[in-house]
Every structure is written in structure tokens, then in C-alpha cells.
Protein backbone atom coordinates (compact mmCIF):
# COMPACT_ATOMS: atom_id res chain seq x y z
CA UNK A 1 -0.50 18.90 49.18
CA UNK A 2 -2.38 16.86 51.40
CA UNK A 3 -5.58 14.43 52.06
CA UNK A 4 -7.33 14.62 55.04
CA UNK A 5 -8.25 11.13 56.15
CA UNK A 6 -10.80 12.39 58.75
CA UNK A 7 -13.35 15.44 59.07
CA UNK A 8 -16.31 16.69 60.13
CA UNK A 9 -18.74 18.87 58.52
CA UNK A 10 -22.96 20.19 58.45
CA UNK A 11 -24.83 22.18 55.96
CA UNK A 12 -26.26 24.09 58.59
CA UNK A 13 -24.75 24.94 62.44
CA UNK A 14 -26.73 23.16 64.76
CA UNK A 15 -26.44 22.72 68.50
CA UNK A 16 -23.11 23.13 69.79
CA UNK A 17 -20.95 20.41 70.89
CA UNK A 18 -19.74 20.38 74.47
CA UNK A 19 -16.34 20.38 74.35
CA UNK A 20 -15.38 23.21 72.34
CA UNK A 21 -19.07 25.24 72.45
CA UNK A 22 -19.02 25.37 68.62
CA UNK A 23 -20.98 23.86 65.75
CA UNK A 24 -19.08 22.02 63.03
CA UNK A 25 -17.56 23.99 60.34
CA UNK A 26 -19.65 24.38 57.01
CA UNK A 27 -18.63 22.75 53.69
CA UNK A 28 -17.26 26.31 52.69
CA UNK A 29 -15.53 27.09 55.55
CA UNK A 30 -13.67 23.78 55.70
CA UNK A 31 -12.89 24.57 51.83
CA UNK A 32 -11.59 27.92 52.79
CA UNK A 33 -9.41 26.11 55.44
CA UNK A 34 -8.18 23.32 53.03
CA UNK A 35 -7.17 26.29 50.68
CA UNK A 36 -5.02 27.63 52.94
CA UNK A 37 -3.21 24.30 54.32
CA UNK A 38 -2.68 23.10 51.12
CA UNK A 39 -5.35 20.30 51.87
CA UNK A 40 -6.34 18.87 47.86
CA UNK A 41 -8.91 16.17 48.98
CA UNK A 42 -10.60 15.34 52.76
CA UNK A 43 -12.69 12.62 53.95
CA UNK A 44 -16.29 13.53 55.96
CA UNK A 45 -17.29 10.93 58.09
CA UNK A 46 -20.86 11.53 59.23
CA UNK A 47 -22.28 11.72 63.18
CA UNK A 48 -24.70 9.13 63.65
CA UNK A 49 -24.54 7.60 67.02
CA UNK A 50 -26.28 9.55 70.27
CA UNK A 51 -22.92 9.27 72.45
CA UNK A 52 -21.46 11.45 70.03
CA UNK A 53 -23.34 14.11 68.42
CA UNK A 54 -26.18 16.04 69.36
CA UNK A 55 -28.33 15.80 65.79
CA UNK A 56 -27.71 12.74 63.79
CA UNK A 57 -26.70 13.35 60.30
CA UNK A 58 -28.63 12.47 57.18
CA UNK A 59 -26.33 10.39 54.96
CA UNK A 60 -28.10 11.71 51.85
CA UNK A 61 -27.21 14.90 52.98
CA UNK A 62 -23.66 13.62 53.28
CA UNK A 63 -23.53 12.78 50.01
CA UNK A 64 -24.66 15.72 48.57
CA UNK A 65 -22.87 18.07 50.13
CA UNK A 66 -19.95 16.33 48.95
CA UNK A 67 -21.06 16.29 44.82
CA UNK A 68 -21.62 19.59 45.73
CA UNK A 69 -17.95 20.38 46.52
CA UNK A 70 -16.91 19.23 43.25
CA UNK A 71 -14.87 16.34 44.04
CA UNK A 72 -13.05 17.69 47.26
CA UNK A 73 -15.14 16.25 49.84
CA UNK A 74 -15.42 12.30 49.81
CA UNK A 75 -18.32 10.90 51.69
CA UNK A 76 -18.21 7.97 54.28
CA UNK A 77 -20.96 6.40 55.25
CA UNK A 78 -21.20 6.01 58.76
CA UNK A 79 -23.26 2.78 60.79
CA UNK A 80 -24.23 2.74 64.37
CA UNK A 81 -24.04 -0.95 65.14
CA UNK A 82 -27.02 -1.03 66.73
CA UNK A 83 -29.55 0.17 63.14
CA UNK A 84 -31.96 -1.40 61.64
CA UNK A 85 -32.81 -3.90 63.95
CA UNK A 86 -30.79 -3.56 67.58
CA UNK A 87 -29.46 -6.68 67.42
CA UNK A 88 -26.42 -9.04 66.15
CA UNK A 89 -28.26 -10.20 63.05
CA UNK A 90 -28.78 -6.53 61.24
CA UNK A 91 -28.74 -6.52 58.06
CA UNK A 92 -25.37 -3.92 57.99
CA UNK A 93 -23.75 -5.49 54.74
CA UNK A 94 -26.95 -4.57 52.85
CA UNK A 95 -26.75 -1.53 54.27
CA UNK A 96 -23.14 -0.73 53.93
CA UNK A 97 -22.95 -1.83 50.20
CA UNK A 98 -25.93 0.66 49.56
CA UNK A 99 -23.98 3.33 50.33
CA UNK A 100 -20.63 2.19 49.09
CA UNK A 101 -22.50 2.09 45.12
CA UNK A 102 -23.15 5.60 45.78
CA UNK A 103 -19.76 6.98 46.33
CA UNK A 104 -18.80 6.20 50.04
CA UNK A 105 -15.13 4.80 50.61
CA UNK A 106 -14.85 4.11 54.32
CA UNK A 107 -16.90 3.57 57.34
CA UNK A 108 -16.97 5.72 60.32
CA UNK A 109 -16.45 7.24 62.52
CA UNK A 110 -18.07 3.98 64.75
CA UNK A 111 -18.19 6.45 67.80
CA UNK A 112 -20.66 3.80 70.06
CA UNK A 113 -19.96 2.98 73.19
CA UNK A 114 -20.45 -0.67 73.22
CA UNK A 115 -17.17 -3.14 73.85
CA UNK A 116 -15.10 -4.10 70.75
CA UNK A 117 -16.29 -7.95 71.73
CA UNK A 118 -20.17 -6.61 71.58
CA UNK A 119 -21.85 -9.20 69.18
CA UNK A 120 -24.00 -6.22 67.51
CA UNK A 121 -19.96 -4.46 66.99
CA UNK A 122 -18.86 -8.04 65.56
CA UNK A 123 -21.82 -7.72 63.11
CA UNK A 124 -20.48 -4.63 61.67
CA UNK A 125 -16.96 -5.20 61.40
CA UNK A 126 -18.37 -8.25 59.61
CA UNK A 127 -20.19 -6.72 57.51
CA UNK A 128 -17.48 -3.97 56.62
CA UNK A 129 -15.02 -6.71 56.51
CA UNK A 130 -17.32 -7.76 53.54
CA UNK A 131 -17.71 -4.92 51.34
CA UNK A 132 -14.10 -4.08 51.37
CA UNK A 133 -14.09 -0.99 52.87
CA UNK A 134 -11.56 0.37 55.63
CA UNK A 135 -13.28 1.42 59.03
CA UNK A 136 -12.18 4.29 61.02
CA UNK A 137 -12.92 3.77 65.07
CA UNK A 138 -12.75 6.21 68.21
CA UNK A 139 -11.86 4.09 71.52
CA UNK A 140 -13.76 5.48 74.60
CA UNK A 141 -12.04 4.40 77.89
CA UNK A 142 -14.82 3.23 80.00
CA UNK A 143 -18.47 2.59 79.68
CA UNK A 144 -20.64 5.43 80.06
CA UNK A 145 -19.55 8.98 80.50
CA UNK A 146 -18.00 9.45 76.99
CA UNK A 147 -18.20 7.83 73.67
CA UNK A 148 -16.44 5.19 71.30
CA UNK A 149 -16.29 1.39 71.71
CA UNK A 150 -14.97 0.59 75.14
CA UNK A 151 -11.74 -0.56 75.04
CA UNK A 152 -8.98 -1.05 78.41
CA UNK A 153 -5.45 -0.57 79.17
CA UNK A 154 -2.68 -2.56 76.65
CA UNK A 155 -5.79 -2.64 73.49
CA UNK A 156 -6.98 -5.86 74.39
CA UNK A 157 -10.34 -5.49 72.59
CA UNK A 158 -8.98 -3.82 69.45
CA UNK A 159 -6.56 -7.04 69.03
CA UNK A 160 -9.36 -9.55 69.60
CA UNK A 161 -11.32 -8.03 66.95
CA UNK A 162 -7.97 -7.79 64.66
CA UNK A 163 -7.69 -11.56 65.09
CA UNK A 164 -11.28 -12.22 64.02
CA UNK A 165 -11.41 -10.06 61.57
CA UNK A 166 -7.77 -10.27 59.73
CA UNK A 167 -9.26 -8.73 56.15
CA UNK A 168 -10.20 -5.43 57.78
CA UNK A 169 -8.38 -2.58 57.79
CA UNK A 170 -8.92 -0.79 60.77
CA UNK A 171 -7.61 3.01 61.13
CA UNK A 172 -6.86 3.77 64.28
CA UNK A 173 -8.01 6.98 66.10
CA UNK A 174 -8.40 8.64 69.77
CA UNK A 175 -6.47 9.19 72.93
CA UNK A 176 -6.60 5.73 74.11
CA UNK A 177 -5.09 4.51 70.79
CA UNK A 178 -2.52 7.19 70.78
CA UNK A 179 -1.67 7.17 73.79
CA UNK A 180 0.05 3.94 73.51
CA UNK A 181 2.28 4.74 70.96
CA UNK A 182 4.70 4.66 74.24
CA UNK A 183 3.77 2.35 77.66
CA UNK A 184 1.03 4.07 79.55
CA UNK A 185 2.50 5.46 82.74
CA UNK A 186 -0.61 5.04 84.47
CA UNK A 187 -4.00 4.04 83.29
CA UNK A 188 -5.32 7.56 83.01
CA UNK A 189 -3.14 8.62 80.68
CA UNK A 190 -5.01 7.27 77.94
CA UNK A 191 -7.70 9.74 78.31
CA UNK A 192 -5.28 12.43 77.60
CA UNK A 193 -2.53 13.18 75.53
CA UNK A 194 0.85 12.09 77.67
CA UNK A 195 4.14 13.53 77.05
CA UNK A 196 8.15 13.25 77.27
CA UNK A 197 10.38 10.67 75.09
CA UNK A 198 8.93 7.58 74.14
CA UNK A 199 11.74 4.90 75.90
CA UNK A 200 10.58 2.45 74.02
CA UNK A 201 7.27 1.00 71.69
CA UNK A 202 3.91 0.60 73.22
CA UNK A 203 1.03 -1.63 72.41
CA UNK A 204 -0.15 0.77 69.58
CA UNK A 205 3.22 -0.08 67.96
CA UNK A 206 3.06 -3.45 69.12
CA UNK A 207 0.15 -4.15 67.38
CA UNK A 208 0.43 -2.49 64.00
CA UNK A 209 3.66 -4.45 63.87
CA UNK A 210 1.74 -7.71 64.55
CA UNK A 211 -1.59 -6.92 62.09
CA UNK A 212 -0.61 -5.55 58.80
CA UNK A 213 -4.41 -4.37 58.31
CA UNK A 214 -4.33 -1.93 60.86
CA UNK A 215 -3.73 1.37 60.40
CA UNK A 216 -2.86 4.71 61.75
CA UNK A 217 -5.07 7.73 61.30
CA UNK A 218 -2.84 11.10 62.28
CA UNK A 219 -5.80 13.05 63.10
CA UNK A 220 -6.59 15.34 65.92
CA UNK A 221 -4.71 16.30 69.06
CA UNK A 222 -4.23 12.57 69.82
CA UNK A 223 -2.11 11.92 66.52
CA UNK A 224 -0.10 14.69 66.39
CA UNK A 225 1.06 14.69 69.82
CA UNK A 226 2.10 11.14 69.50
CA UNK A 227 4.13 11.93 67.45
CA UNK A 228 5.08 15.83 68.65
CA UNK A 229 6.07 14.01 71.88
CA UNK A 230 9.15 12.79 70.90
CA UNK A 231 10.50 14.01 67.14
CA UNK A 232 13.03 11.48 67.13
CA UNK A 233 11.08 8.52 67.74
CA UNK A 234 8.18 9.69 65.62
CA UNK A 235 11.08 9.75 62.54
CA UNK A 236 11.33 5.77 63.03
CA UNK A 237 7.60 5.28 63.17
CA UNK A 238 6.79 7.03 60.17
CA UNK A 239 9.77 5.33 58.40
CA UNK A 240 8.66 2.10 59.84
CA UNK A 241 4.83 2.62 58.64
CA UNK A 242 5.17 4.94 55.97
CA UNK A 243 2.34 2.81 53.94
CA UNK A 244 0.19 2.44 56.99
CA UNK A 245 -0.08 6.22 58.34
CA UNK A 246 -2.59 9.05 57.06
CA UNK A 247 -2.39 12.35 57.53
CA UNK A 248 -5.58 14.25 59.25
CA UNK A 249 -7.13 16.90 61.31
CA UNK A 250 -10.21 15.98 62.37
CA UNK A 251 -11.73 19.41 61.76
CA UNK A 252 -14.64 20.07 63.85
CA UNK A 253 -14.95 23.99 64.48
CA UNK A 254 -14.11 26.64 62.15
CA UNK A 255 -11.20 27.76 64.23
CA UNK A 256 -9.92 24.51 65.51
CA UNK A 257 -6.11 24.52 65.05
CA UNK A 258 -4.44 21.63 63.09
CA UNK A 259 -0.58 21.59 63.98
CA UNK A 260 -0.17 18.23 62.11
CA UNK A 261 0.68 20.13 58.72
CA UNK A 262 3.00 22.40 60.22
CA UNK A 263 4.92 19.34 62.46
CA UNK A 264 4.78 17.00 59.39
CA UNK A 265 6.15 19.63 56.73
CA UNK A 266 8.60 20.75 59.26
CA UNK A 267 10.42 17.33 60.01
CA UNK A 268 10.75 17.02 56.35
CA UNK A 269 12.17 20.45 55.52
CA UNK A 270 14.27 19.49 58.69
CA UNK A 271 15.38 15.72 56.79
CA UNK A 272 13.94 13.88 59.96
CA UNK A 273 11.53 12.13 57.46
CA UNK A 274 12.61 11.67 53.32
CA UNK A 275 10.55 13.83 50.87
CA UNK A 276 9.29 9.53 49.78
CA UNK A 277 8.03 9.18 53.66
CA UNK A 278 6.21 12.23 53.63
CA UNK A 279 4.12 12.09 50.17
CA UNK A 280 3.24 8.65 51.62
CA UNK A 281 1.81 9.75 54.95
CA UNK A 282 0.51 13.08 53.24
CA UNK A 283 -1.42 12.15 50.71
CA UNK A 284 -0.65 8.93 49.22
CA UNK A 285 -1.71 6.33 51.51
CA UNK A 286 -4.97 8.00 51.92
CA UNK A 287 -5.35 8.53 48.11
CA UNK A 288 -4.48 4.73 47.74
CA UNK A 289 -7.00 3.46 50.78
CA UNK A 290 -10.17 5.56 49.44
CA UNK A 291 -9.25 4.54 46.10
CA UNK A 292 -8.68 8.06 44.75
């Protein structure tokens, strides 16, 4: 069985998103498709900043579509760094712990396209630094054009706010951060999802090697072909972060595929990863991060 450390979900289809032309999936069809993945427990982490989705979502209505699914669904509460007041002094702890006595057990997905180094982006990793929960970010490439906090080649704004902000755990999530599991053959390749053998670490590695706080969330295209890209490599980075990876699939659309379960399950029935590693990365780490 598994827990999803990252999904998306909407009481009602609204407008749909750009990429894919569909509306998220509703709480019963994700159940349906946790039924048949063997998916026990997922996390919904709430669209709230304009970059990224089309209707900001109410997190009341977050939270009560998750009592609703009796248990299965686990709410996040998600904070656009620029709320309440638009600047670097927001009250965001206030808000944050709100939420957090009312069942949330992670922030994000902080999809805003504002630099990691933005003082109103400080002020929430502050503030999430303070209530103890783990964040979940999506790195956008450039400014403008596409969304999650701006970040450049080699991660150089993710480890400036790992160094200021050393209680935080930080899951890890996009193409840019992917991407980097190996050194980027040329800049664009972080927007995409590279391939062939990963020669040796890149700065993803680097870093989760260097800041024991951050951590890696499998979801979406991005995570899986990380580690699709090369099996044998992605055998010694599970191994080597077994406590620090978490399964997920990002589930957006009704029909959106999710090869993760069928790549993970099949490089343990293969012995490429030990029946210990996989629980870990499956479920475990997850279960022991949201407190579950």
C-alpha cells in the first residue's frame, strides 16, 4: 500500500487547466483511483496562488471534503506569500497555525512566482519554519511565463533559503528540482524531464546530502523520470535516502497516468531496492512526516 504525498482535487470541475484541458479529478474519482493502485492515504494540497490555478480554492472546502472522505484524504493548507497584507510582515504564522489546529499537516503547494530570496517568501518559510510543519515547493525556471518560486541553474536559491532556515523541512518538487538529480546538460533541461544514465550526482543530490531537512517528493512526471532515467542509479538514491523520499503522483485529471507505482513495485519485485527501502519510500516516510 501506499501514501500519496501530493494531490490535487475540487468538489466541483471548474475551468480547465491549460496543460492537459481537464479539470481536477473529484474526491470520488481520486478514491476510485487510489482503490485501484493500492493508494491507503493521499495528501491534497490546495490551489491558491493566480500563477497556478484558474479558481482559487476555499480552504474550508479543503477541509471538508477531506472529513468527508473518512480519513483518506489529509488536508494541507496552502499560503500564497503574498496574503493578508502583501508584504514581508504578514501575519502567516497566525495564519498557518489556524489551520494546522484544524487538521492540516503540511504547507503547499507554494506555487508563486516570486524568488526563493523574496522577503514576503522568507516570511513564510518563517512562519512554517515555526509551526513545525513540512512545506512542499514547485520551482519555476524564470520569472514570468510559468509558475513556482524562481529559482536558476545549480539551486542556488533553494540552498540559500536551506541555510536560513535549517529547521524546515522542505520537500522538493518540479522539473527544475528533478532535473538535477544528474548535471544539467544545458540550462534548458530543467524545464523538462532529461534522460540517459546519470554519470554522476547533481546538485539535487548534492544538496539533500548537505541539508538533512530537505526532502524528496516522488511525484509527477518530474520524480519518476528521475529516477526511470537510470534504474541503477535510482537503486543507490533510494538506498541512500530511504528516510527522506515520498512516494506521489500528483494527480490532477481523472485519467492522468501515474507510472511511479508500477516503476517503484517493479524494482522491488526485481531486488533493485529491499522490501525495508520500499515500505519507507511507499508509505512510511510520508506516514511519519504528516504524523499519521
Amino acid at each position: 500500500m501506499f501514501i500519496d504525498i501530493h494531490v490535487h482535487t475540487c468538489r466541483v470541475p471548474g475551468f480547465p487547466r491549460d496543460w492537459d484541458r481537464a479539470s481536477y479529478a473529484t474526491p470520488a474519482e481520486l478514491l476510485a483511483i487510489f482503490d485501484r493502485l493500492g493508494i491507503e492515504r493521499a495528501a491534497v494540497l490546495p490551489g491558491v496562488s493566480p500563477e497556478c490555478c484558474h479558481t482559487p480554492q476555499s480552504l474550508e472546502d479543503i477541509l471538508a471534503l477531506c472529513a468527508e472522505s473518512g480519513g483518506r484524504l489529509v488536508p494541507f493548507v496552502n499560503c500564497d506569500p503574498r496574503f493578508l497584507t502583501n508584504s514581508a510582515n504578514a501575519p502567516l504564522e497566525e495564519f498557518l497555525a489556524f489551520y494546522q489546529a484544524r487538521g492540516c499537516r503540511g504547507v503547499g503547494e507554494v506555487t508563486a512566482n516570486l524568488p526563493f530570496d523574496h522577503p514576503m517568501v522568507e516570511n513564510l518559510f518563517r512562519a512554517t519554519q515555526a509551526v513545525g510543519l513540512p512545506l512542499t515547493f514547485h520551482i519555476g525556471p524564470q520569472t514570468g511565463g510559468c509558475y513556482g518560486l524562481v529559482d536558476g541553474p545549480g539551486l542556488p536559491g533553494l540552498e540559500g533559503a536551506l541555510k536560513k532556515f535549517p529547521e524546515l523541512v522542505f520537500l522538493g518538487h518540479s522539473q527544475p528540482f528533478w532535473a538535477e538529480i544528474a548535471p544539467l546538460a544545458k540550462p534548458d533541461d530543467r524545464k523538462g524531464y532529461p534522460t540517459g544514465p546519470v554519470t554522476r550526482p547533481g546538485r539535487a543530490v548534492e544538496l539533500m546530502r548537505r541539508y538533512p531537512r530537505l526532502h524528496g517528493d516522488l511525484s509527477a512526471k518530474s520524480g519518476w523520470n528521475a529516477l526511470a532515467r537510470d534504474q541503477g542509479f535510482a537503486a543507490e538514491f533510494l538506498d541512500e535516502f530511504q528516510d527522506r523520499l515520498c512516494f506521489g503522483t500528483d494527480l490532477c485529471a481523472a485519467k492522468q497516468e501515474t507510472p511511479l507505482v508500477g516503476l517503484l513495485t517493479g524494482m522491488r519485485a526485481a531486488g533493485k531496492i529491499s522490501a525495508e527501502v520500499f515500505e519507507k519510500v511507499a508509505r512510511g516516510n510520508a506516514a511519519r512526516l504528516l504524523g499519521l
